[in-house]
PDB file of N, CA and C in Angstrom:
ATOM      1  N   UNK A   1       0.821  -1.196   0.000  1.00  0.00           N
ATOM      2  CA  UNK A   1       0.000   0.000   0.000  1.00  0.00           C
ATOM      3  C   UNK A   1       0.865   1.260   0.000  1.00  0.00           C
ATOM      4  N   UNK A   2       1.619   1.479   1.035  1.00  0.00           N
ATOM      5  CA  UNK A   2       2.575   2.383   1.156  1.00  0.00           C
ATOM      6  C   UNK A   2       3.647   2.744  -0.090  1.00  0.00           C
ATOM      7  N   UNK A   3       4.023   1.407  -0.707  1.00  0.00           N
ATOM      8  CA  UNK A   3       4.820   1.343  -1.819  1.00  0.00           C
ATOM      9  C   UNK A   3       3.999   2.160  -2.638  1.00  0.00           C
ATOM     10  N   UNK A   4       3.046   1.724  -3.087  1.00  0.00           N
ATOM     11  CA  UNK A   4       2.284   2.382  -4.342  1.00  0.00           C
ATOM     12  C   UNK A   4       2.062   3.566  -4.441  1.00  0.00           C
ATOM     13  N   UNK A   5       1.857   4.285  -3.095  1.00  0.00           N
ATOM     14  CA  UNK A   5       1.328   5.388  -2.772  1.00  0.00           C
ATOM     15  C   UNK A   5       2.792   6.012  -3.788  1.00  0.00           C
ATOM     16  N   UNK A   6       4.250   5.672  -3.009  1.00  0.00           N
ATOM     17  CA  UNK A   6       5.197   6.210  -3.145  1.00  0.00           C
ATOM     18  C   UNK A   6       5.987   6.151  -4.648  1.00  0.00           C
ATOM     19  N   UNK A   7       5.426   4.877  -5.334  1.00  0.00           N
ATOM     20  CA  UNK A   7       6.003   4.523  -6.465  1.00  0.00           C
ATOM     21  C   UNK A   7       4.514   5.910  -7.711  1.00  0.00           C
ATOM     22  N   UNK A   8       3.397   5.944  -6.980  1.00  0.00           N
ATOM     23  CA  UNK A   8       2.593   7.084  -7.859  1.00  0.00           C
ATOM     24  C   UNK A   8       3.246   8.392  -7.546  1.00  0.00           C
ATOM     25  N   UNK A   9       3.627   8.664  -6.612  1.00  0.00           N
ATOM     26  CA  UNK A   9       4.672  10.457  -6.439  1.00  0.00           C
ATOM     27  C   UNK A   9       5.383  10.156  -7.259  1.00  0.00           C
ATOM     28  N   UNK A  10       6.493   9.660  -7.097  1.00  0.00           N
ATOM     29  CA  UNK A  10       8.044   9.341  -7.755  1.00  0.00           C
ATOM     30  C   UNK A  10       7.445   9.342  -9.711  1.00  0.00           C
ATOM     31  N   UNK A  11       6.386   8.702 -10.128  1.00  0.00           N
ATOM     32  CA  UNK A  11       5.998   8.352 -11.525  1.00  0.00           C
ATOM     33  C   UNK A  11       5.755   9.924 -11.762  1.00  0.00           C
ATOM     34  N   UNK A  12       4.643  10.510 -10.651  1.00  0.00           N
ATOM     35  CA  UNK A  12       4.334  11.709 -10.786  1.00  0.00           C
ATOM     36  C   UNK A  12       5.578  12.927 -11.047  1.00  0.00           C
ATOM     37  N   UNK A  13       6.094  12.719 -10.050  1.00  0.00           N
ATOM     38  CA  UNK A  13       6.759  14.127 -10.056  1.00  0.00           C
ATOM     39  C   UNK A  13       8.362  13.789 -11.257  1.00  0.00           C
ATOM     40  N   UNK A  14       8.658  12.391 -11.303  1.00  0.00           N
ATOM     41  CA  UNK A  14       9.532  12.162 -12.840  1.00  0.00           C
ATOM     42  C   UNK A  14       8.589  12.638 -14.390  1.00  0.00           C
ATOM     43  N   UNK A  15       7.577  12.511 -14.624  1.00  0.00           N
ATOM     44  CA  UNK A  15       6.682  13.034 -15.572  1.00  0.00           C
ATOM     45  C   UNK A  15       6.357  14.694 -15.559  1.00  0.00           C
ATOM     46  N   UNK A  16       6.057  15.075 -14.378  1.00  0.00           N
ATOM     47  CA  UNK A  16       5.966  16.745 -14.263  1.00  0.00           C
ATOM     48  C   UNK A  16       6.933  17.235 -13.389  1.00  0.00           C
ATOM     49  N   UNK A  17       7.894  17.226 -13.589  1.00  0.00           N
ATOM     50  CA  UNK A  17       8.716  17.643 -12.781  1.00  0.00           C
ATOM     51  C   UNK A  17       8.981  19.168 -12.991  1.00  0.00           C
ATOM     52  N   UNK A  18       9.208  19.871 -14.485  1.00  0.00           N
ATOM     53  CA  UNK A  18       9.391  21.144 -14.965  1.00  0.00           C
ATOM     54  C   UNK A  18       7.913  21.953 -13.976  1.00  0.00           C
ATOM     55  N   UNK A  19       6.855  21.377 -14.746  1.00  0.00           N
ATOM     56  CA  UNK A  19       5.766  22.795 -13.990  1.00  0.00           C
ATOM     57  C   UNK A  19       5.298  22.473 -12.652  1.00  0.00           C
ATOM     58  N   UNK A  20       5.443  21.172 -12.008  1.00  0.00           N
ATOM     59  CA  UNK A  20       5.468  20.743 -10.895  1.00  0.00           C
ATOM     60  C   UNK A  20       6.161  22.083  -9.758  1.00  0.00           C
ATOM     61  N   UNK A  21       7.624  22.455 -10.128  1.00  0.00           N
ATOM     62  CA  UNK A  21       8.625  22.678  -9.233  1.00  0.00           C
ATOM     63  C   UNK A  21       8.681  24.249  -9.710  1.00  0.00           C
ATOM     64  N   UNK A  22       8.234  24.838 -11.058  1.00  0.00           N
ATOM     65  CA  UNK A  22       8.077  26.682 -11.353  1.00  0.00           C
ATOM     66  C   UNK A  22       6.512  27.122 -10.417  1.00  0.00           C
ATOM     67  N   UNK A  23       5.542  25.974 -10.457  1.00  0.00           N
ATOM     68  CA  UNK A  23       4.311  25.931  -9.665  1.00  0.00           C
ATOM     69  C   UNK A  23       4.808  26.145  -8.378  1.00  0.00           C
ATOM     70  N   UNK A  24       5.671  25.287  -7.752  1.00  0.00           N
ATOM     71  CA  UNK A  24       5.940  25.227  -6.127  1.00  0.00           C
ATOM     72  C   UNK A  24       6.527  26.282  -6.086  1.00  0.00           C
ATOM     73  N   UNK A  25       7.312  27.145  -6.794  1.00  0.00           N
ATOM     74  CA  UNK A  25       8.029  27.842  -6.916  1.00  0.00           C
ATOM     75  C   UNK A  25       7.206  29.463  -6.608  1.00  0.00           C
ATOM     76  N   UNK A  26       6.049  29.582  -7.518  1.00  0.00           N
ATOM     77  CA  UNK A  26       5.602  30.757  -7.417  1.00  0.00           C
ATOM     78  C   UNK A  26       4.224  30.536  -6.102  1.00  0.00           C
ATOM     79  N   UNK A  27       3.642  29.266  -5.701  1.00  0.00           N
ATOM     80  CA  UNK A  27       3.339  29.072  -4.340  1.00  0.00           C
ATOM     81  C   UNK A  27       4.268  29.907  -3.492  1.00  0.00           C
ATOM     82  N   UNK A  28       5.688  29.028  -3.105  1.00  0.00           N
ATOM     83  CA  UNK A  28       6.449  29.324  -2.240  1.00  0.00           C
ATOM     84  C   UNK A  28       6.715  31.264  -2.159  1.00  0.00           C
ATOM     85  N   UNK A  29       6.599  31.427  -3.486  1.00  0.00           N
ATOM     86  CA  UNK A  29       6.688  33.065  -3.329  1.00  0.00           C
ATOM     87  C   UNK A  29       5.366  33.857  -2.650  1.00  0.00           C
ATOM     88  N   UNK A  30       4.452  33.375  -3.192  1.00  0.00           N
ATOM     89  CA  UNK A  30       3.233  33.880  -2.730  1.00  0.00           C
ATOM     90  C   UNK A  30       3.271  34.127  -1.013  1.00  0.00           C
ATOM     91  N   UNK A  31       3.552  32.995  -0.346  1.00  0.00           N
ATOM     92  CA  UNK A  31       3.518  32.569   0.940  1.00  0.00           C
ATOM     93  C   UNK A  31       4.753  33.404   1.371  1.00  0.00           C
ATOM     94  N   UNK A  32       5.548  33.571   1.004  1.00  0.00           N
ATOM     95  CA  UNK A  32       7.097  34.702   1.166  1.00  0.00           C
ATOM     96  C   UNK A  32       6.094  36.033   1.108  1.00  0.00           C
ATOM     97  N   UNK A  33       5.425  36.055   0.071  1.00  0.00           N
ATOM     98  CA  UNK A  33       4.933  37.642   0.247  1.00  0.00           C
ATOM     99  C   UNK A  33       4.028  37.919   1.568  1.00  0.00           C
ATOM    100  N   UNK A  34       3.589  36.876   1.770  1.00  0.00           N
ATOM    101  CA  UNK A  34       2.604  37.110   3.353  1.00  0.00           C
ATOM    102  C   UNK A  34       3.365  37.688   4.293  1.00  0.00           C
ATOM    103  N   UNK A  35       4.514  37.425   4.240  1.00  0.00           N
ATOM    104  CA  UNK A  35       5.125  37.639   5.416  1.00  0.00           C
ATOM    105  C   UNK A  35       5.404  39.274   5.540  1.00  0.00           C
ATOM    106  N   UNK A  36       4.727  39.786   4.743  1.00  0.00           N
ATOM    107  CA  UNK A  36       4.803  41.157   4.253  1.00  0.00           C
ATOM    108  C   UNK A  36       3.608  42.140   5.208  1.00  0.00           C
ATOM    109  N   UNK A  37       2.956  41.192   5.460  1.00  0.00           N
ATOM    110  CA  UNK A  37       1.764  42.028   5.885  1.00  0.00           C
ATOM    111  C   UNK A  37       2.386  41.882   7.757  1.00  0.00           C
ATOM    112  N   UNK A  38       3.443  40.872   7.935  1.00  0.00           N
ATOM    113  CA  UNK A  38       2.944  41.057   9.944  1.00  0.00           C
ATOM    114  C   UNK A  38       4.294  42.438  10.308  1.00  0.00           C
ATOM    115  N   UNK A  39       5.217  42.857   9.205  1.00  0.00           N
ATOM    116  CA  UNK A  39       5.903  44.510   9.103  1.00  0.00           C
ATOM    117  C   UNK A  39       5.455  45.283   9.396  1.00  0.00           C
ATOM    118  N   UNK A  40       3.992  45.261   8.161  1.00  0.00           N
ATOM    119  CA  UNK A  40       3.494  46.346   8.248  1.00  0.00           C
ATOM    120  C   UNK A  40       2.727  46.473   9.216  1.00  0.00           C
ATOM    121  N   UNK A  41       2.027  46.053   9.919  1.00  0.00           N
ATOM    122  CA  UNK A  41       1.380  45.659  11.136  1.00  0.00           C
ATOM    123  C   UNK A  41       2.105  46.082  12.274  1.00  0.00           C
ATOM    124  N   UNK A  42       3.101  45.946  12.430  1.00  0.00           N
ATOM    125  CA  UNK A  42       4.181  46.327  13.525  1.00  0.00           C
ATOM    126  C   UNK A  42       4.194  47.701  13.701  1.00  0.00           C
ATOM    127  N   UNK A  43       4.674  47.935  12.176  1.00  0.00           N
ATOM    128  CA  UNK A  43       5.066  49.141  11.994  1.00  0.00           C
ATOM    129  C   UNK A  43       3.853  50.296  12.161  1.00  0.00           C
ATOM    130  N   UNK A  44       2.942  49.936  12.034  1.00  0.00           N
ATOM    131  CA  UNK A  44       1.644  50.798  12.197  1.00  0.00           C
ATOM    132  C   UNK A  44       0.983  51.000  13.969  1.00  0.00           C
ATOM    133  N   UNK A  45       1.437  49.826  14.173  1.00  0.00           N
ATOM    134  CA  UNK A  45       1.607  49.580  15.721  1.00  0.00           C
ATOM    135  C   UNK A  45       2.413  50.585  16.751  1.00  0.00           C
ATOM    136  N   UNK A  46       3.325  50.307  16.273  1.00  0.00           N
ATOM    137  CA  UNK A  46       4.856  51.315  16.903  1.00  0.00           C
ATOM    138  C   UNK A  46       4.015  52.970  16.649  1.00  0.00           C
ATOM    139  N   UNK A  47       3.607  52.854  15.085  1.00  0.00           N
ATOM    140  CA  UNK A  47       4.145  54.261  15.141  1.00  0.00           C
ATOM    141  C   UNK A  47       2.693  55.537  16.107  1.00  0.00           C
ATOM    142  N   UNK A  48       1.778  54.286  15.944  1.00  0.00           N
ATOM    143  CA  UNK A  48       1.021  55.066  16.889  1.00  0.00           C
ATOM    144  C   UNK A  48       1.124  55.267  18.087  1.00  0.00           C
ATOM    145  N   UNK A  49       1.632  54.082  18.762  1.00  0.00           N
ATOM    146  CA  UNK A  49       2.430  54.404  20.121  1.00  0.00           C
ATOM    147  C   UNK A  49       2.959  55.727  20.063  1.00  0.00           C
ATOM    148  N   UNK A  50       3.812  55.666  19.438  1.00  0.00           N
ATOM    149  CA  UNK A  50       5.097  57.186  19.328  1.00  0.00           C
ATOM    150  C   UNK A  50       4.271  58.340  19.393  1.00  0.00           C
ATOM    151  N   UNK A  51       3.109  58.091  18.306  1.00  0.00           N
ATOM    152  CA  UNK A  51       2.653  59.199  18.658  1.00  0.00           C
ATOM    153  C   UNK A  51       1.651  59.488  19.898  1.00  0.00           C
ATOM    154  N   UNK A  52       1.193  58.669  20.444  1.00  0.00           N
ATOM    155  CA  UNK A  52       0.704  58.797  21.569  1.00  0.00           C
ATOM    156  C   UNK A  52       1.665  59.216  22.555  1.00  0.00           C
ATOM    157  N   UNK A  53       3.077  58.962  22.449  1.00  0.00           N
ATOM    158  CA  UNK A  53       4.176  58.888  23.465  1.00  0.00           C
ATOM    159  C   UNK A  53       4.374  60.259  23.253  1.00  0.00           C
ATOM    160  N   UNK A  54       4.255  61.478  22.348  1.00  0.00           N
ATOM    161  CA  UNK A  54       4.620  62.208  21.850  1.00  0.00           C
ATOM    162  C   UNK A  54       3.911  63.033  22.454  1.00  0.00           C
ATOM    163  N   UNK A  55       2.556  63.125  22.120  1.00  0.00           N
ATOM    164  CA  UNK A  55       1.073  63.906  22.448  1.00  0.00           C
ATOM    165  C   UNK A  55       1.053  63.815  24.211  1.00  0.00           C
ATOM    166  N   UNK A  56       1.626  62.710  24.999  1.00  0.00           N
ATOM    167  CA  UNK A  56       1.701  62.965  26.481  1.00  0.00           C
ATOM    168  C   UNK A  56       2.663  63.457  26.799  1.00  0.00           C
ATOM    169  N   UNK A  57       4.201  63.419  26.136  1.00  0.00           N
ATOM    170  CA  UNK A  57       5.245  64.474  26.383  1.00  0.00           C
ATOM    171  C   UNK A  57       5.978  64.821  25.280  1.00  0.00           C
ATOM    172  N   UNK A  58       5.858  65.961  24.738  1.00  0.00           N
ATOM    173  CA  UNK A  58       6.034  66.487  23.853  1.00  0.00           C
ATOM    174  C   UNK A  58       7.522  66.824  24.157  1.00  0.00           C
ATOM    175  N   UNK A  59       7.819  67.235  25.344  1.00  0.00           N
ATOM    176  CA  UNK A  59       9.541  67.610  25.249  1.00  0.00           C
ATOM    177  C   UNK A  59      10.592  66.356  25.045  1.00  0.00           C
ATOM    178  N   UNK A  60      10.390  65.107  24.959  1.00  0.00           N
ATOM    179  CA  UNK A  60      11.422  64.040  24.442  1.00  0.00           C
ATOM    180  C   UNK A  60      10.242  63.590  23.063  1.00  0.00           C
ATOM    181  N   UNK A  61      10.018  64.376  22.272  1.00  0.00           N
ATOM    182  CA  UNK A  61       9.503  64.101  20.629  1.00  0.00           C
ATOM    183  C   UNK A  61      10.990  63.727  20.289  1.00  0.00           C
ATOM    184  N   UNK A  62      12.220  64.085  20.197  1.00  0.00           N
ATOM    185  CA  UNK A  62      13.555  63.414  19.641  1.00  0.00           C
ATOM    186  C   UNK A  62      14.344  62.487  19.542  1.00  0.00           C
ATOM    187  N   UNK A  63      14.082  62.290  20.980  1.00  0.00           N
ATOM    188  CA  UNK A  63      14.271  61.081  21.739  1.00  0.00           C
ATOM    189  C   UNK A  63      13.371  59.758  21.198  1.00  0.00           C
ATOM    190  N   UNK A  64      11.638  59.666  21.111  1.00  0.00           N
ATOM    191  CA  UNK A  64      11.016  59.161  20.480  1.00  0.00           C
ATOM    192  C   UNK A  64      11.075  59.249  19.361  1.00  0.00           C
ATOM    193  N   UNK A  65      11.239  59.818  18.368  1.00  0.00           N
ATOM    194  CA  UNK A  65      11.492  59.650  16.712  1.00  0.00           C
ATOM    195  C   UNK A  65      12.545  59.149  16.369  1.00  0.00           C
ATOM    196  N   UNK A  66      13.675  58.873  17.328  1.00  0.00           N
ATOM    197  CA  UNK A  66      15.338  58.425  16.887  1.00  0.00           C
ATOM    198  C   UNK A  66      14.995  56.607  17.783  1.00  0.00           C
ATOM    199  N   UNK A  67      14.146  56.864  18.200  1.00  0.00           N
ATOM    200  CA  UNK A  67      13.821  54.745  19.494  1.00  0.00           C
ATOM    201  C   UNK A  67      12.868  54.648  17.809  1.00  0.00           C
ATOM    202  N   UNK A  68      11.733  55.467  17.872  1.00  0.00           N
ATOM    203  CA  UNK A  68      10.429  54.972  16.625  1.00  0.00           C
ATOM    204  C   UNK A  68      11.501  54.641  15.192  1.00  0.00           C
ATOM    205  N   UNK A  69      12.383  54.832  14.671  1.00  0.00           N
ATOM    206  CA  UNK A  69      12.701  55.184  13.375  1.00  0.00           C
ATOM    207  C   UNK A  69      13.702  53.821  13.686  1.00  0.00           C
ATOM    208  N   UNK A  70      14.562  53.628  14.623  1.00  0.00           N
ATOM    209  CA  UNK A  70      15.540  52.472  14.781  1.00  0.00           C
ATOM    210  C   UNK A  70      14.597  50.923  14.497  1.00  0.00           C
ATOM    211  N   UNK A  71      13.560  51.095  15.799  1.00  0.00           N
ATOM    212  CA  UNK A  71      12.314  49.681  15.610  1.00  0.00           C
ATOM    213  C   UNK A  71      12.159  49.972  14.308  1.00  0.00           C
ATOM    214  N   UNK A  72      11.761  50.922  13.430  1.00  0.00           N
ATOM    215  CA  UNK A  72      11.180  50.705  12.214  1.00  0.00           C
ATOM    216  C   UNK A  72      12.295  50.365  11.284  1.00  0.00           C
ATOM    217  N   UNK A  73      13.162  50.420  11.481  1.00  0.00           N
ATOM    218  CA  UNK A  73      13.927  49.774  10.669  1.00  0.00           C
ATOM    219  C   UNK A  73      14.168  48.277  10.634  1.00  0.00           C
ATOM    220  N   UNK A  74      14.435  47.690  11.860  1.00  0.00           N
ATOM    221  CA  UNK A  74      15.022  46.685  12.310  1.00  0.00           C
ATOM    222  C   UNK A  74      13.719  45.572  12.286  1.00  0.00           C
ATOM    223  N   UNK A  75      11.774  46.007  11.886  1.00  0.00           N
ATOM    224  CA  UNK A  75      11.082  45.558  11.984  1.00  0.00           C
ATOM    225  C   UNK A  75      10.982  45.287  10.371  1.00  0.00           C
ATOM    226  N   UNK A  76      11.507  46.310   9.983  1.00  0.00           N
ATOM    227  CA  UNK A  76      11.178  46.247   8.323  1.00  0.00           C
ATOM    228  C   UNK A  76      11.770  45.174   7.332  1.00  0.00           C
ATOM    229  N   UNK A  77      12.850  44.609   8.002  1.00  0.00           N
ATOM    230  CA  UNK A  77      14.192  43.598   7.572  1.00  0.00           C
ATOM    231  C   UNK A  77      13.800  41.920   7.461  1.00  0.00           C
ATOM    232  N   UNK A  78      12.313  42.412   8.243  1.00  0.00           N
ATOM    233  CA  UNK A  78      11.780  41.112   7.886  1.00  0.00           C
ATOM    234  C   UNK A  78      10.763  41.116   6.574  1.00  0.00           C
ATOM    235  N   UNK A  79      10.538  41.687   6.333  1.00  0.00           N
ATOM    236  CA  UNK A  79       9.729  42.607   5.215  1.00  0.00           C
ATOM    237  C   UNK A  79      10.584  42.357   4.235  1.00  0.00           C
ATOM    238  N   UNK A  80      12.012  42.987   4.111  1.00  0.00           N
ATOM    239  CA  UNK A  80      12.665  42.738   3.127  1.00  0.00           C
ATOM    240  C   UNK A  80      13.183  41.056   2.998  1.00  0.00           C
ATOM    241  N   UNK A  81      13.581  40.677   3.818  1.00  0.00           N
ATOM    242  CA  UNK A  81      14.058  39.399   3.629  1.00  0.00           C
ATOM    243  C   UNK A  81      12.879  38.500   2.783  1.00  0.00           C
ATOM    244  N   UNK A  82      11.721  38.970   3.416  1.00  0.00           N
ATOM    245  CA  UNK A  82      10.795  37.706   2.837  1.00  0.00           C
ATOM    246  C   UNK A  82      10.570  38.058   1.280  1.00  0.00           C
ATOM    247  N   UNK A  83      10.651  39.107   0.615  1.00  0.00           N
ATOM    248  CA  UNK A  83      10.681  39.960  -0.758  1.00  0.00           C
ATOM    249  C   UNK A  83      12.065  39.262  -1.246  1.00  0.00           C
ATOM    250  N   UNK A  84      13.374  39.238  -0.509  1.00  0.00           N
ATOM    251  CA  UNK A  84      14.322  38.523  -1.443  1.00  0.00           C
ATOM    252  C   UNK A  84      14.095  37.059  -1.547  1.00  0.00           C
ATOM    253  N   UNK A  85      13.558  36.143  -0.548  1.00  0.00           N
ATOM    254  CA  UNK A  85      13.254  35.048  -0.768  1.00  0.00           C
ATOM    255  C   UNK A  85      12.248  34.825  -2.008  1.00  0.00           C
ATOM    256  N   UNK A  86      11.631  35.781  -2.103  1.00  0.00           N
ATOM    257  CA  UNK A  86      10.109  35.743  -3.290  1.00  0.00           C
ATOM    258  C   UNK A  86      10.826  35.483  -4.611  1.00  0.00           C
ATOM    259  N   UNK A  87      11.872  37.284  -4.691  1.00  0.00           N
ATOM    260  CA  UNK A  87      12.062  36.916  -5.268  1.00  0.00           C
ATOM    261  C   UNK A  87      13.123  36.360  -6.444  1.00  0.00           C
ATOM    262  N   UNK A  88      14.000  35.120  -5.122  1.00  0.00           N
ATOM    263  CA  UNK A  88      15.022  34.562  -5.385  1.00  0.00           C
ATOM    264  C   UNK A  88      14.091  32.963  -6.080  1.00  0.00           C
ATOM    265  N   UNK A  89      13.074  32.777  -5.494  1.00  0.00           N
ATOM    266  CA  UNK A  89      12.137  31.852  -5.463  1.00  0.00           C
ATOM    267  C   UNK A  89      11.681  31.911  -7.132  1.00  0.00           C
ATOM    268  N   UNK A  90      11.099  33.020  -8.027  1.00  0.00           N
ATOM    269  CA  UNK A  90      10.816  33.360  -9.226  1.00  0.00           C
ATOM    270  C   UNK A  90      11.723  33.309 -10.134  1.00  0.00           C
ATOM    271  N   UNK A  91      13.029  33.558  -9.300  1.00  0.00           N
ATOM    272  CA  UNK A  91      14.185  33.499 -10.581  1.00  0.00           C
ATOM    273  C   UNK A  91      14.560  32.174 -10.997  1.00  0.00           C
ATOM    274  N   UNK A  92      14.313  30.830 -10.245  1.00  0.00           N
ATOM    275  CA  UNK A  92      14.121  29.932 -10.814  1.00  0.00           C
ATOM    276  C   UNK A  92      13.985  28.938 -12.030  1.00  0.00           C
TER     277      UNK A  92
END
């Protein structure tokens, strides 16, 4: 039973192997691009904080825009990484 199962993949994926693996390929990117949306999320997160942090003390606004702008960077890198995986994934 088990054999067969395994000897129908192996038949399968030796027969389609080309659009099988450009298919998994632009899946796998798709799912890389998700990872796009929990950045921006962060980042929309943070920055309202700041400004709330801002609007209760306005005399360290500098102090908060140089902490807000560092997180936003260092949150964004996941953002980018998952965009080079995409699209290192397409160049395929």
């Amino acid at each position: 039973m088990i054999s067969n199962i395994f000897n129908t993949v192996i038949r399968f994926a030796t027969e389609y192997n080309e659009h099988f693996s450009s298919g998994m390929a632009y899946l796998g990117a798709g799912i890389a691009m998700i990872a796009g949306f929990g950045p921006a999320l962060g980042q929309g997160f943070a920055a309202g904080k700041a400004a709330e942090a801002v609007s209760r003390q306005p005399e360290v606004q500098n102090k908060i825009l140089v902490t807000t702008l560092v997180t936003q960077a260092v949150a964004e890198t996941t953002g980018l990484y998952s965009l080079l995986v995409a699209i290192l994934l397409l160049g395929k």
